[in-house]
N, C-alpha and C. Protein backbone atom coordinates (compact mmCIF):
# COMPACT_ATOMS: atom_id res chain seq x y z
N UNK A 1 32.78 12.64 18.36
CA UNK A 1 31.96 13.15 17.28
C UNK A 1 30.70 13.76 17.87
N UNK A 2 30.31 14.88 17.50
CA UNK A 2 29.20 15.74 18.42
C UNK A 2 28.28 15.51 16.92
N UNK A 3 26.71 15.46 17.58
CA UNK A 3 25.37 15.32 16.63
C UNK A 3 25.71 16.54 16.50
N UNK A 4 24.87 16.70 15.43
CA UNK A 4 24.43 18.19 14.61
C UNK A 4 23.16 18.69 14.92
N UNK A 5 22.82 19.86 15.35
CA UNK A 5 21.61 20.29 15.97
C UNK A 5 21.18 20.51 14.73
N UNK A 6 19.56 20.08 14.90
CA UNK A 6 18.74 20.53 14.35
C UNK A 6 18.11 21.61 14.12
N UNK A 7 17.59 22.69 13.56
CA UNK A 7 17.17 24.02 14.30
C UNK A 7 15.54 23.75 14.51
N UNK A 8 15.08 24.35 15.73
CA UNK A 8 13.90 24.03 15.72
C UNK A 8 12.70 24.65 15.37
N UNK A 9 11.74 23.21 15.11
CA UNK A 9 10.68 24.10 14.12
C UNK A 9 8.99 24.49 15.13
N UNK A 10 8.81 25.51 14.49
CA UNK A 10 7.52 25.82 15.15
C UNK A 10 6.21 25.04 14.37
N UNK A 11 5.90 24.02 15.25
CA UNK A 11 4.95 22.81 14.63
C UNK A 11 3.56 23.69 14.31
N UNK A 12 3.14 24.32 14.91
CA UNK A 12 2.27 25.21 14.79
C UNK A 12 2.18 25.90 13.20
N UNK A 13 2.49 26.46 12.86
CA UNK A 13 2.56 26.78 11.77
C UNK A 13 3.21 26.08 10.66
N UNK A 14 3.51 24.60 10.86
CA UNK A 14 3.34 24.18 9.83
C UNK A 14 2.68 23.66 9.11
N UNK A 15 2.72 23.47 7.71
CA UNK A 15 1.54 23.12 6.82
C UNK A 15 2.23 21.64 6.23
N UNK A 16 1.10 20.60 5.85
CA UNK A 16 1.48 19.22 5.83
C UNK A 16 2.54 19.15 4.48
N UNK A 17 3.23 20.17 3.63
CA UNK A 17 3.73 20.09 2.51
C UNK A 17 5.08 20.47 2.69
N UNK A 18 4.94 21.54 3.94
CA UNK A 18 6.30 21.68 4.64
C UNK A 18 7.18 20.97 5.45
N UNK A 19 5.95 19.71 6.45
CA UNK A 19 6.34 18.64 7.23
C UNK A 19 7.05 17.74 5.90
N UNK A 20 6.26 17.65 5.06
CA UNK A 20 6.71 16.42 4.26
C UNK A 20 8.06 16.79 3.36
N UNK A 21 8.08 18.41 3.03
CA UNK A 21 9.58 18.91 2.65
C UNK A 21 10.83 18.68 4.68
N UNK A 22 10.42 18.88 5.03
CA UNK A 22 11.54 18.58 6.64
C UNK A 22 11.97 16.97 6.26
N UNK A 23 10.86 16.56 6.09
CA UNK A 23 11.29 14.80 6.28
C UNK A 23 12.22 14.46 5.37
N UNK A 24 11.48 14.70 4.04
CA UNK A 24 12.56 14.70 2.90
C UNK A 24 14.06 15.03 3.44
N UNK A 25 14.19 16.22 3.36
CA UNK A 25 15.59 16.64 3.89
C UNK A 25 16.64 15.63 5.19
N UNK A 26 15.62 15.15 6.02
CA UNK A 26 16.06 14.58 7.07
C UNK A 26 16.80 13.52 6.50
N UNK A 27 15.47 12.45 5.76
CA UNK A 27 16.00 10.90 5.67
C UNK A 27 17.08 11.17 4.39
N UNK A 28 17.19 12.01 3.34
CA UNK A 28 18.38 12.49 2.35
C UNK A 28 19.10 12.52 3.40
N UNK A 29 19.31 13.32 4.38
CA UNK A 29 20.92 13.60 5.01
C UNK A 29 21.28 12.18 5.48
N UNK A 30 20.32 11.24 6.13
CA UNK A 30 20.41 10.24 6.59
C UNK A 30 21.66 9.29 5.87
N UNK A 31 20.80 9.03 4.41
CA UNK A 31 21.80 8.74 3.08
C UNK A 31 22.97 9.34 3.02
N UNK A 32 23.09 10.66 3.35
CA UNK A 32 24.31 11.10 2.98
C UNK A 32 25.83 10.21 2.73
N UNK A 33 26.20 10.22 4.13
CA UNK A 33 27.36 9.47 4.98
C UNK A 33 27.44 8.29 3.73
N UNK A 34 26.09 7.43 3.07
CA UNK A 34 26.51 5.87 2.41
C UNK A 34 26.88 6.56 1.47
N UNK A 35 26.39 7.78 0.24
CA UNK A 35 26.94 7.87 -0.68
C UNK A 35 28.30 8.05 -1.07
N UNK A 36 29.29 7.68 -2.21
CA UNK A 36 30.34 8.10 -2.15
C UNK A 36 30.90 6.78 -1.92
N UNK A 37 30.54 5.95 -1.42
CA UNK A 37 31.36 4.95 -1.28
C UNK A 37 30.57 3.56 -2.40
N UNK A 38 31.76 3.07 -3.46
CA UNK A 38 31.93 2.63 -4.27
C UNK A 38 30.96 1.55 -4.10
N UNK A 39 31.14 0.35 -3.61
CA UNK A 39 30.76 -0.59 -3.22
C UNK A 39 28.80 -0.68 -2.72
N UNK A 40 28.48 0.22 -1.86
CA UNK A 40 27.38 0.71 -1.43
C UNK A 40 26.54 1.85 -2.80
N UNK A 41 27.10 2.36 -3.86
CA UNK A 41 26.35 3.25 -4.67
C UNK A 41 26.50 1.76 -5.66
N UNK A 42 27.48 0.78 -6.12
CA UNK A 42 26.59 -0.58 -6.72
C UNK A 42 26.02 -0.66 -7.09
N UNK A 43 25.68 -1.10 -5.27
CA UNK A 43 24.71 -1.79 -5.14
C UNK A 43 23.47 -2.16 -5.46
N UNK A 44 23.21 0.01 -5.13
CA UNK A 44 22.04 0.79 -5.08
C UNK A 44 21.68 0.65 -6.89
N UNK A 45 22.92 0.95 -7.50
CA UNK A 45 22.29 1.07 -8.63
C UNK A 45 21.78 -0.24 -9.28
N UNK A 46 22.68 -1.35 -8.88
CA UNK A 46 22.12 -3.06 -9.53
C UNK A 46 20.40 -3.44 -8.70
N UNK A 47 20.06 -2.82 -7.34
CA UNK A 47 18.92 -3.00 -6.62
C UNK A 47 17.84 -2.38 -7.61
N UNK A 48 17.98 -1.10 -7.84
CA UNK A 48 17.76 -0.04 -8.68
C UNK A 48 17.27 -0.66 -10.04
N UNK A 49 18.35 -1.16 -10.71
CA UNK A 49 18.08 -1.82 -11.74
C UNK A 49 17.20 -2.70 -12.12
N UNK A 50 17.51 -3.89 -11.09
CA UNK A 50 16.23 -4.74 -11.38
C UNK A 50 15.31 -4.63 -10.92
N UNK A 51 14.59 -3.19 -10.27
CA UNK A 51 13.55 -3.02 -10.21
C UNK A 51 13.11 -2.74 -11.33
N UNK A 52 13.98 -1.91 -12.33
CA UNK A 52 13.35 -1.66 -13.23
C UNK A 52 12.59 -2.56 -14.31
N UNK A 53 11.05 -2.01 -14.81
CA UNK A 53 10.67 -2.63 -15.59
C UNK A 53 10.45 -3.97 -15.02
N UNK A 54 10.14 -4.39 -13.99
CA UNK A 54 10.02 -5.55 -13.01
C UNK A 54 10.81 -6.80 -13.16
N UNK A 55 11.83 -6.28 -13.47
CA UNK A 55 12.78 -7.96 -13.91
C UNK A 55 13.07 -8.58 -12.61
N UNK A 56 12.87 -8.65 -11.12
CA UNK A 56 13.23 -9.03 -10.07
C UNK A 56 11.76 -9.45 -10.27
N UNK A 57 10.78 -8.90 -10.52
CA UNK A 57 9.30 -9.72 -10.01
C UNK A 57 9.47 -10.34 -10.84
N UNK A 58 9.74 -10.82 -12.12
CA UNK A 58 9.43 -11.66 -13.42
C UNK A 58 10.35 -12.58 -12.59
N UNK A 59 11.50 -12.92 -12.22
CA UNK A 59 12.28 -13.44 -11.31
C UNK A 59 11.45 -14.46 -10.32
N UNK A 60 10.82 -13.36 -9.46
CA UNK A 60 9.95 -13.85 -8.04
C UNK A 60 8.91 -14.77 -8.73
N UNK A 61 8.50 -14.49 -9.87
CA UNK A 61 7.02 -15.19 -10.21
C UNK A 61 7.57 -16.06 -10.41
N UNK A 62 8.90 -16.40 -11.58
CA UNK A 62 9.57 -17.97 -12.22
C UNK A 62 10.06 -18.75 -10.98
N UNK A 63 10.43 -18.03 -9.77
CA UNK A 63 10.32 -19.02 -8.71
C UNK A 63 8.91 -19.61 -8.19
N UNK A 64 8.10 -18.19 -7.28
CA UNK A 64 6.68 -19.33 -7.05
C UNK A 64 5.76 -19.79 -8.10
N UNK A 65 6.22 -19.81 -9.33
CA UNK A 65 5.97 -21.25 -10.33
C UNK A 65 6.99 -22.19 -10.92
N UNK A 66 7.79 -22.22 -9.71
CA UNK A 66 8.94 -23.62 -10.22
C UNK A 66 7.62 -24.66 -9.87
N UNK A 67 6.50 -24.69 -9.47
CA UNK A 67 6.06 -26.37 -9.33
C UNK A 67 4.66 -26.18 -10.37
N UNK A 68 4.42 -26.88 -11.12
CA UNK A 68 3.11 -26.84 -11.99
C UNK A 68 2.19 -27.14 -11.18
N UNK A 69 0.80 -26.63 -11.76
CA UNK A 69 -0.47 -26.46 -11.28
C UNK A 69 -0.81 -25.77 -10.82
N UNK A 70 -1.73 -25.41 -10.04
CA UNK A 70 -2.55 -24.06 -9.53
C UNK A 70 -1.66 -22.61 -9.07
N UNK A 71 -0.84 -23.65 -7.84
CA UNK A 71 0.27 -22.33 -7.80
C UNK A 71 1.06 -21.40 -8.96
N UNK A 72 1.53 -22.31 -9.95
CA UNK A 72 1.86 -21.48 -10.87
C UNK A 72 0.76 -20.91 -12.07
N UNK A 73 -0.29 -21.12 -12.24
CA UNK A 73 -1.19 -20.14 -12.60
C UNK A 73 -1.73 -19.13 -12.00
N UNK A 74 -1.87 -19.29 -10.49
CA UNK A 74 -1.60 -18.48 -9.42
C UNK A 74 -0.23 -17.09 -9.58
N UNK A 75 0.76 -17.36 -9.48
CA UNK A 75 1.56 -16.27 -9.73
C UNK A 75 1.60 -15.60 -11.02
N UNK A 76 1.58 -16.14 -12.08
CA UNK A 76 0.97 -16.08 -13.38
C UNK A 76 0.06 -14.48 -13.38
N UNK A 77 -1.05 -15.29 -12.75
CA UNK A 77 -1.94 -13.74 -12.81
C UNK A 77 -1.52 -12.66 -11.93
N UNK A 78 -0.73 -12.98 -10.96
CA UNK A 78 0.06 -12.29 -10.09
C UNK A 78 0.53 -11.13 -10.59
N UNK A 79 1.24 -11.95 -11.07
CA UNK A 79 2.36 -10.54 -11.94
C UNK A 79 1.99 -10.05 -13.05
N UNK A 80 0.69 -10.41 -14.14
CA UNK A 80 0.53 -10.15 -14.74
C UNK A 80 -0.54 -9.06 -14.16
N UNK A 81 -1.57 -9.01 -13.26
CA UNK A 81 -2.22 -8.30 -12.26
C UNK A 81 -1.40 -6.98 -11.59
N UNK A 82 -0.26 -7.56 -11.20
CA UNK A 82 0.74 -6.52 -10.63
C UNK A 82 1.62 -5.63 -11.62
N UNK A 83 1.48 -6.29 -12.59
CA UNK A 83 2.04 -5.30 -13.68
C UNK A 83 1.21 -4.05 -14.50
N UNK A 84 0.11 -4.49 -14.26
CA UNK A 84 -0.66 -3.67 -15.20
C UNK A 84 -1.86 -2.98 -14.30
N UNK A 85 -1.74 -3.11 -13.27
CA UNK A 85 -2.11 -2.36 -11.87
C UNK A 85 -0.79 -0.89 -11.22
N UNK A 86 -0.23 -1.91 -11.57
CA UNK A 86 0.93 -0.75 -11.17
C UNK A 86 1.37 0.31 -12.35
N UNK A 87 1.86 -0.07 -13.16
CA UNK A 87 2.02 0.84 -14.36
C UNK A 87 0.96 1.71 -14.72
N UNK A 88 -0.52 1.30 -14.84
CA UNK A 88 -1.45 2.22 -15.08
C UNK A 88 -1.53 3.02 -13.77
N UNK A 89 -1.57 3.20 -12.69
CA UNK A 89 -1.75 4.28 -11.66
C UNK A 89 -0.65 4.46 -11.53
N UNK A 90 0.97 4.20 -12.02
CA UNK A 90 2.05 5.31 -11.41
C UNK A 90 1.79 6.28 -12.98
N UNK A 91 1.70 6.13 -13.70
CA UNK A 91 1.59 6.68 -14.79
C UNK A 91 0.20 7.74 -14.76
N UNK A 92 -0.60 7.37 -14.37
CA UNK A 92 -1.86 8.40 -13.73
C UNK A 92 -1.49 9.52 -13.08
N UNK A 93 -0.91 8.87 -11.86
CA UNK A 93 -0.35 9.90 -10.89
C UNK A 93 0.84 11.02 -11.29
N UNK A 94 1.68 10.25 -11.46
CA UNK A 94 3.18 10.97 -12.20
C UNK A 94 2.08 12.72 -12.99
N UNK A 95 1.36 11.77 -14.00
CA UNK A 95 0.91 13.23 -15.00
C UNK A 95 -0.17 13.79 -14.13
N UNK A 96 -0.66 13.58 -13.46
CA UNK A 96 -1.38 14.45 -12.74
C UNK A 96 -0.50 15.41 -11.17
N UNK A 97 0.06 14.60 -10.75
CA UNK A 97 0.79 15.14 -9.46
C UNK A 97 2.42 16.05 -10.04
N UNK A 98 2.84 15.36 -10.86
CA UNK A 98 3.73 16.00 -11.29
C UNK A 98 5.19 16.64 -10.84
N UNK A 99 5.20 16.23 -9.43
CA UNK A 99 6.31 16.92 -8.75
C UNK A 99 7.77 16.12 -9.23
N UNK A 100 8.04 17.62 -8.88
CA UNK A 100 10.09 17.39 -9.45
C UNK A 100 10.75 16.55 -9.10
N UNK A 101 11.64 16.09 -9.54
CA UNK A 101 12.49 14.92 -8.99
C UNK A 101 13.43 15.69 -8.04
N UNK A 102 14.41 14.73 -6.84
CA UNK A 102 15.27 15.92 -6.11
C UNK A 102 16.71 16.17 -7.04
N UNK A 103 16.61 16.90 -6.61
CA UNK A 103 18.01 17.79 -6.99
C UNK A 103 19.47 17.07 -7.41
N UNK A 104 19.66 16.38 -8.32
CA UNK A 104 20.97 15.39 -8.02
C UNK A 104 22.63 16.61 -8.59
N UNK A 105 22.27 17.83 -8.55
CA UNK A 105 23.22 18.25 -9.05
C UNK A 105 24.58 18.24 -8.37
N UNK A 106 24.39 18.12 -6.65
CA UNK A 106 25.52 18.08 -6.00
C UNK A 106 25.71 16.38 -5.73
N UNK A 107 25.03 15.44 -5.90
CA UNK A 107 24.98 13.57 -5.88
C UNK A 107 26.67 13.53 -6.30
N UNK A 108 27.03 12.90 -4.97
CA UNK A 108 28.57 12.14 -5.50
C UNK A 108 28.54 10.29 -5.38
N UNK A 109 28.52 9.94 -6.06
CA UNK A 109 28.17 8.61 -5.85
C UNK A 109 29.84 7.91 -6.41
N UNK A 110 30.32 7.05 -5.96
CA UNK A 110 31.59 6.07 -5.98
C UNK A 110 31.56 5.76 -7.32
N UNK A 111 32.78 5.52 -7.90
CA UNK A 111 33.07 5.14 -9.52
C UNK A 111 32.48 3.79 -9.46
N UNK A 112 32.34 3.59 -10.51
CA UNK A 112 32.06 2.08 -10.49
C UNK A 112 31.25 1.56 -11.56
N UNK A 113 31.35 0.52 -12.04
CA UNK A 113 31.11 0.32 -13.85
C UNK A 113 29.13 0.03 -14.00
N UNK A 114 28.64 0.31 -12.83
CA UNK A 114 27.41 -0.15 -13.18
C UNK A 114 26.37 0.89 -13.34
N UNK A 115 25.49 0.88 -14.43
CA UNK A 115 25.06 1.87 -15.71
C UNK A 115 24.05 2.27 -14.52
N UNK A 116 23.72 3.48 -14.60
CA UNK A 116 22.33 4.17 -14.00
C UNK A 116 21.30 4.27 -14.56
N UNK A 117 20.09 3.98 -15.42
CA UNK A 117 19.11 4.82 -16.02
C UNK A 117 18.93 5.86 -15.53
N UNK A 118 18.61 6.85 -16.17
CA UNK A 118 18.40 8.44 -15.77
C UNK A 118 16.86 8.99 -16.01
N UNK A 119 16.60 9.09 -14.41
CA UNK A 119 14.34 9.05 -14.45
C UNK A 119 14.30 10.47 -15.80
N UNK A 120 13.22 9.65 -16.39
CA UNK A 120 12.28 11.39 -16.96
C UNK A 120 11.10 11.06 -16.63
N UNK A 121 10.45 10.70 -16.04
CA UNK A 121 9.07 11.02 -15.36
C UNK A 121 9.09 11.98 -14.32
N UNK A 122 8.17 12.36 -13.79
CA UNK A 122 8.00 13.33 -12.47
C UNK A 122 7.79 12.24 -11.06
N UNK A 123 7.90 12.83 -10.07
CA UNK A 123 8.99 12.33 -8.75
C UNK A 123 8.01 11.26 -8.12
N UNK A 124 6.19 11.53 -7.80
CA UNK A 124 5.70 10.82 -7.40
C UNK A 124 4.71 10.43 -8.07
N UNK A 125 4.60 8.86 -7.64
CA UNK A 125 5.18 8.37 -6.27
C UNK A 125 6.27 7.61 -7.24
N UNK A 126 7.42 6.73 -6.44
CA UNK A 126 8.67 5.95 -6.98
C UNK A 126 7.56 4.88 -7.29
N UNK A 127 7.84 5.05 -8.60
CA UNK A 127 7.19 3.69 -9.93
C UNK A 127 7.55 2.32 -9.36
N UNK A 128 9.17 2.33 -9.24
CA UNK A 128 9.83 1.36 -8.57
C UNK A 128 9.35 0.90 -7.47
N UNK A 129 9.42 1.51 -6.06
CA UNK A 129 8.81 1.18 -5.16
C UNK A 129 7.16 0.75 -5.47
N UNK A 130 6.39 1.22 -6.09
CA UNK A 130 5.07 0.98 -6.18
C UNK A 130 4.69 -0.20 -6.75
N UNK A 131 5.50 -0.52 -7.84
CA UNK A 131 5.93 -1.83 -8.29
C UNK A 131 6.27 -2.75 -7.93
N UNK A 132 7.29 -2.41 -6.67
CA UNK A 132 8.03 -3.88 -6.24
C UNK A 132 6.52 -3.66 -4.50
N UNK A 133 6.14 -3.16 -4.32
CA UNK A 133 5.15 -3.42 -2.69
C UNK A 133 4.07 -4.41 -3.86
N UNK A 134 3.71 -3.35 -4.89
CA UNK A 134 2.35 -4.52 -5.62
C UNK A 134 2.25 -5.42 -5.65
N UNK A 135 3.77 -6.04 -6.36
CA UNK A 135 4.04 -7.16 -6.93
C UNK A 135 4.13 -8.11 -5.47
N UNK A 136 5.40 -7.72 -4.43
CA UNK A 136 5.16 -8.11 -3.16
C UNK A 136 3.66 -8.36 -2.48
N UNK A 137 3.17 -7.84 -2.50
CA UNK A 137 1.80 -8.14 -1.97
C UNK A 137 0.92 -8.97 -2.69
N UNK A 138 0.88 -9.05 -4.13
CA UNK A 138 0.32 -9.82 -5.14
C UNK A 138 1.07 -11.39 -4.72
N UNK A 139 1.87 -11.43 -5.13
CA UNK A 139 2.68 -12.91 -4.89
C UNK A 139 2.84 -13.36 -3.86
N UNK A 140 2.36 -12.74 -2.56
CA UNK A 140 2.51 -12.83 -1.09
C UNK A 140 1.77 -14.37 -1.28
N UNK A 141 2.01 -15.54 -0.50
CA UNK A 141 1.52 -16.65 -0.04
C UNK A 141 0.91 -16.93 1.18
N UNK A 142 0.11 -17.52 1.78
CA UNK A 142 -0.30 -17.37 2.67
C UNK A 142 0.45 -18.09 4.04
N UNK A 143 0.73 -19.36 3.51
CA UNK A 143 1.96 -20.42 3.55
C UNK A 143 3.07 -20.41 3.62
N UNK A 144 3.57 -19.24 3.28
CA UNK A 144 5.17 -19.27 3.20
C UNK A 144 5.98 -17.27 3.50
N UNK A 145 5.87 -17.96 4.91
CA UNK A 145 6.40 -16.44 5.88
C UNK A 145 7.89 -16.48 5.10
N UNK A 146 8.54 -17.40 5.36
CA UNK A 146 9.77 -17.06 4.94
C UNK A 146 9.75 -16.61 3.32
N UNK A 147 9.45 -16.64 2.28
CA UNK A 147 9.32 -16.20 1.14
C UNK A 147 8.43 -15.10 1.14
N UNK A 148 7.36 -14.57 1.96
CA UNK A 148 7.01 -13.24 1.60
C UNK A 148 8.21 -12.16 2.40
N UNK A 149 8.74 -13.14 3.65
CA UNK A 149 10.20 -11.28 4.18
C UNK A 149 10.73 -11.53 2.66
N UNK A 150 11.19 -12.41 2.12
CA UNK A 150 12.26 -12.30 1.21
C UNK A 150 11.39 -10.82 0.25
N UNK A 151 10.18 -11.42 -0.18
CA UNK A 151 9.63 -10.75 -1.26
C UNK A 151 9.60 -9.09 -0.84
N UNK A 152 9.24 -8.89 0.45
CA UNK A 152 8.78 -7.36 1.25
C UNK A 152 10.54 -6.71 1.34
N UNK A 153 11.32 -7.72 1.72
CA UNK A 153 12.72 -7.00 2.00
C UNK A 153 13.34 -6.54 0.33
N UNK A 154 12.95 -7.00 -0.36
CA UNK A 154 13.23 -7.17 -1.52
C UNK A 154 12.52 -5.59 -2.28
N UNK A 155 11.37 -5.55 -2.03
CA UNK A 155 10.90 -4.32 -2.22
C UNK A 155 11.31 -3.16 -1.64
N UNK A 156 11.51 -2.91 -0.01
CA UNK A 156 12.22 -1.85 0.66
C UNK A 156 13.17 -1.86 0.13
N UNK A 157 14.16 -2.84 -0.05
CA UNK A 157 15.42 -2.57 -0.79
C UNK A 157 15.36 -1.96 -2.52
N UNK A 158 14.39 -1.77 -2.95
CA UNK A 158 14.29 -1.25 -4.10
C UNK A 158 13.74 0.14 -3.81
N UNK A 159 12.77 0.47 -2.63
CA UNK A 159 12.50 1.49 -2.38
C UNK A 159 13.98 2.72 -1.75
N UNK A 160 14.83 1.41 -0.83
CA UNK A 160 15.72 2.26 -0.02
C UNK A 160 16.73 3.26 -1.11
N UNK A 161 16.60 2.38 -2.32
CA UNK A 161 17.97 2.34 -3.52
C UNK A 161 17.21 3.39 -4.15
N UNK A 162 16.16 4.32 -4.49
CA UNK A 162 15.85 4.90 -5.07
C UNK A 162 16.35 5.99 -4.30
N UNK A 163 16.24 6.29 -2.96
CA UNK A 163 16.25 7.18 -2.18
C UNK A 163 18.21 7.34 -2.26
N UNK A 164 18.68 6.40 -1.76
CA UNK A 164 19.91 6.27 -1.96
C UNK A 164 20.59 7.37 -3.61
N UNK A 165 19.78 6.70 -4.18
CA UNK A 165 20.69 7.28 -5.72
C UNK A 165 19.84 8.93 -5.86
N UNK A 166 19.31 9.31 -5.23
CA UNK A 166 18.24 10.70 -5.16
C UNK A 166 17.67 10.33 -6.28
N UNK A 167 17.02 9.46 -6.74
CA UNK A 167 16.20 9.14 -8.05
C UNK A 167 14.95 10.10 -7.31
N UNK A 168 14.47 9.91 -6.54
CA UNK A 168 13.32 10.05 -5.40
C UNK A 168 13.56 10.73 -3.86
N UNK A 169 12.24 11.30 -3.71
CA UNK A 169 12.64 11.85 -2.30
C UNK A 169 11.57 10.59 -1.20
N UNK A 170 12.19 10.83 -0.27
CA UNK A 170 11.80 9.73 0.77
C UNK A 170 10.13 9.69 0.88
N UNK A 171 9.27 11.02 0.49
CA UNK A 171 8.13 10.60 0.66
C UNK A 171 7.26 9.97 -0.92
N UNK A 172 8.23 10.03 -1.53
CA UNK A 172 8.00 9.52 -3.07
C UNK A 172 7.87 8.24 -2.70
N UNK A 173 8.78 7.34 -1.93
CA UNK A 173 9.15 6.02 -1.87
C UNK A 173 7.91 5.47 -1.11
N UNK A 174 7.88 6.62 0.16
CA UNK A 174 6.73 5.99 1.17
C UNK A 174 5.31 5.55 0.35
N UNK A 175 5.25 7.24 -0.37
CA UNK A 175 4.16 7.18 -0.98
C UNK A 175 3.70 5.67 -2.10
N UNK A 176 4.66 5.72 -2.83
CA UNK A 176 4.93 4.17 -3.40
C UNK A 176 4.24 3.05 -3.01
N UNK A 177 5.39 2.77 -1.48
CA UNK A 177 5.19 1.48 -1.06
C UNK A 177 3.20 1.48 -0.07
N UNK A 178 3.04 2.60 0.02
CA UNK A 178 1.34 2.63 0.83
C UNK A 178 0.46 2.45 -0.47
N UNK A 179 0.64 2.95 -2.13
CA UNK A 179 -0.07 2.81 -3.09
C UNK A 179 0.28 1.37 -3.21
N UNK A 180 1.42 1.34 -3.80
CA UNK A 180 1.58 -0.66 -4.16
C UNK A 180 1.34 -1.55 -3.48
N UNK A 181 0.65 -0.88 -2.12
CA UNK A 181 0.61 -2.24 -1.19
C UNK A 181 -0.78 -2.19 -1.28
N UNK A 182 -1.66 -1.36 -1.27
CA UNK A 182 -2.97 -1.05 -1.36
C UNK A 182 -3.53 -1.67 -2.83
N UNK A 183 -2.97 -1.78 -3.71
CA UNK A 183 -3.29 -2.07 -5.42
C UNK A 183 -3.05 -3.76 -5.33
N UNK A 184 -1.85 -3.89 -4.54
CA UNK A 184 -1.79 -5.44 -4.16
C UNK A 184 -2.73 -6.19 -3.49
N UNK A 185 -3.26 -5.39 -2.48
CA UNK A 185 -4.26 -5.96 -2.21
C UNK A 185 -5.57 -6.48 -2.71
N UNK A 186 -5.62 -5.20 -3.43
CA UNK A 186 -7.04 -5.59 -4.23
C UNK A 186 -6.46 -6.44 -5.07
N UNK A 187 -6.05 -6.31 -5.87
CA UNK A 187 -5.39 -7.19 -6.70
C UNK A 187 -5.03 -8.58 -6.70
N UNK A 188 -4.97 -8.89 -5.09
CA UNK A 188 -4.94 -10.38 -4.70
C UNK A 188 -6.06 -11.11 -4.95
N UNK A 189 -7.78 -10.14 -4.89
CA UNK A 189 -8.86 -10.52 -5.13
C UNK A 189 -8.74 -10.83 -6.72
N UNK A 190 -7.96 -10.40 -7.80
CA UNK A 190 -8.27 -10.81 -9.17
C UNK A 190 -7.41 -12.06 -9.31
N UNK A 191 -6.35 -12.40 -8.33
CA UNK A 191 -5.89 -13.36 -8.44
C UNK A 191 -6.40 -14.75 -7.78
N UNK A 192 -7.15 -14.66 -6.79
CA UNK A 192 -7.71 -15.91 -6.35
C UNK A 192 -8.79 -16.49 -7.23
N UNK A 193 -8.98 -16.09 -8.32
CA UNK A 193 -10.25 -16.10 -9.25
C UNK A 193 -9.49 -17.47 -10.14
């Protein structure tokens, strides 16, 4: 199997909107090869899913408050912090930035019985992704490494699945996960209160 040449670009003259259209294109082809196969488009769409509308964080919070007391008033404001941090600035952005969603007219994705929602907002940044880094970073513990990979892998995987289904282009997602992680942060300050 021979790589596929790239054609090459003159860095010089490019402008940072053109770098960020190359990348796009790149990490899409990347995806390519998974789409199409049944099992793997799922996936994407059940990952997909419960990002939506944060039902995986409403999830994450009813776990780090399985024990009463502080901790679970602790996640409490978490997600209630991460919800309404996140929704008000992807919703800011979306109507102000406004860019197109990518192209799904040629998307072949594997049969398979599990429902897609179909975006009508504009492309950036992925709501989803911005949502699941917030919430990740909000609920992050200080104490418990093994439960924040879960929480962070948990988010890339909601970011990867957007990119996967072309809901989003790859710098939509990035863009996402650098806003939701940044909103989480601060946001950790309304939660230690």
């Amino acid at each position: 199997m021979s790589a596929v040449r790239q054609p090459r670009i003159d860095l010089g003259s490019l402008t940072p909107s053109d770098a960020i259209r190359i990348v796009d294109r790149r990490v899409d082809a990347l995806f390519e090869p998974l789409r199409g196969n049944a099992a793997l488009d799922a996936t994407a769409k059940v990952i997909s899913g419960l990002g939506d509308r944060g039902l995986v964080w409403a999830v994450a919070t009813a776990w780090r408050a399985r024990r009463p007391g502080a901790r679970r008033a602790r996640a409490v404001r978490a997600l209630t912090v991460a919800g309404v941090a996140s929704s008000t600035v992807n919703a800011a952005l979306k109507a102000v930035i406004g860019r197109p969603r990518p192209d799904r007219s040629d998307l072949r994705l594997g049969d398979n019985i599990v429902p897609l929602r179909e975006p009508r907002t504009s492309s950036f940044p992925s709501g989803h992704t911005l949502a699941a880094f917030c919430a990740a970073t909000t609920l992050a513990e200080r104490d418990d490494p093994a439960g924040n990979a879960l929480l962070f892998t948990a988010a890339a995987l909601v970011g990867a699945s957007r990119i996967h289904l072309r809901a989003h282009h790859a710098s939509d997602v990035a863009g996402g996960a650098v806003i939701g992680t940044v909103l989480g942060l601060i946001g950790r300050a309304f939660v230690r209160t």
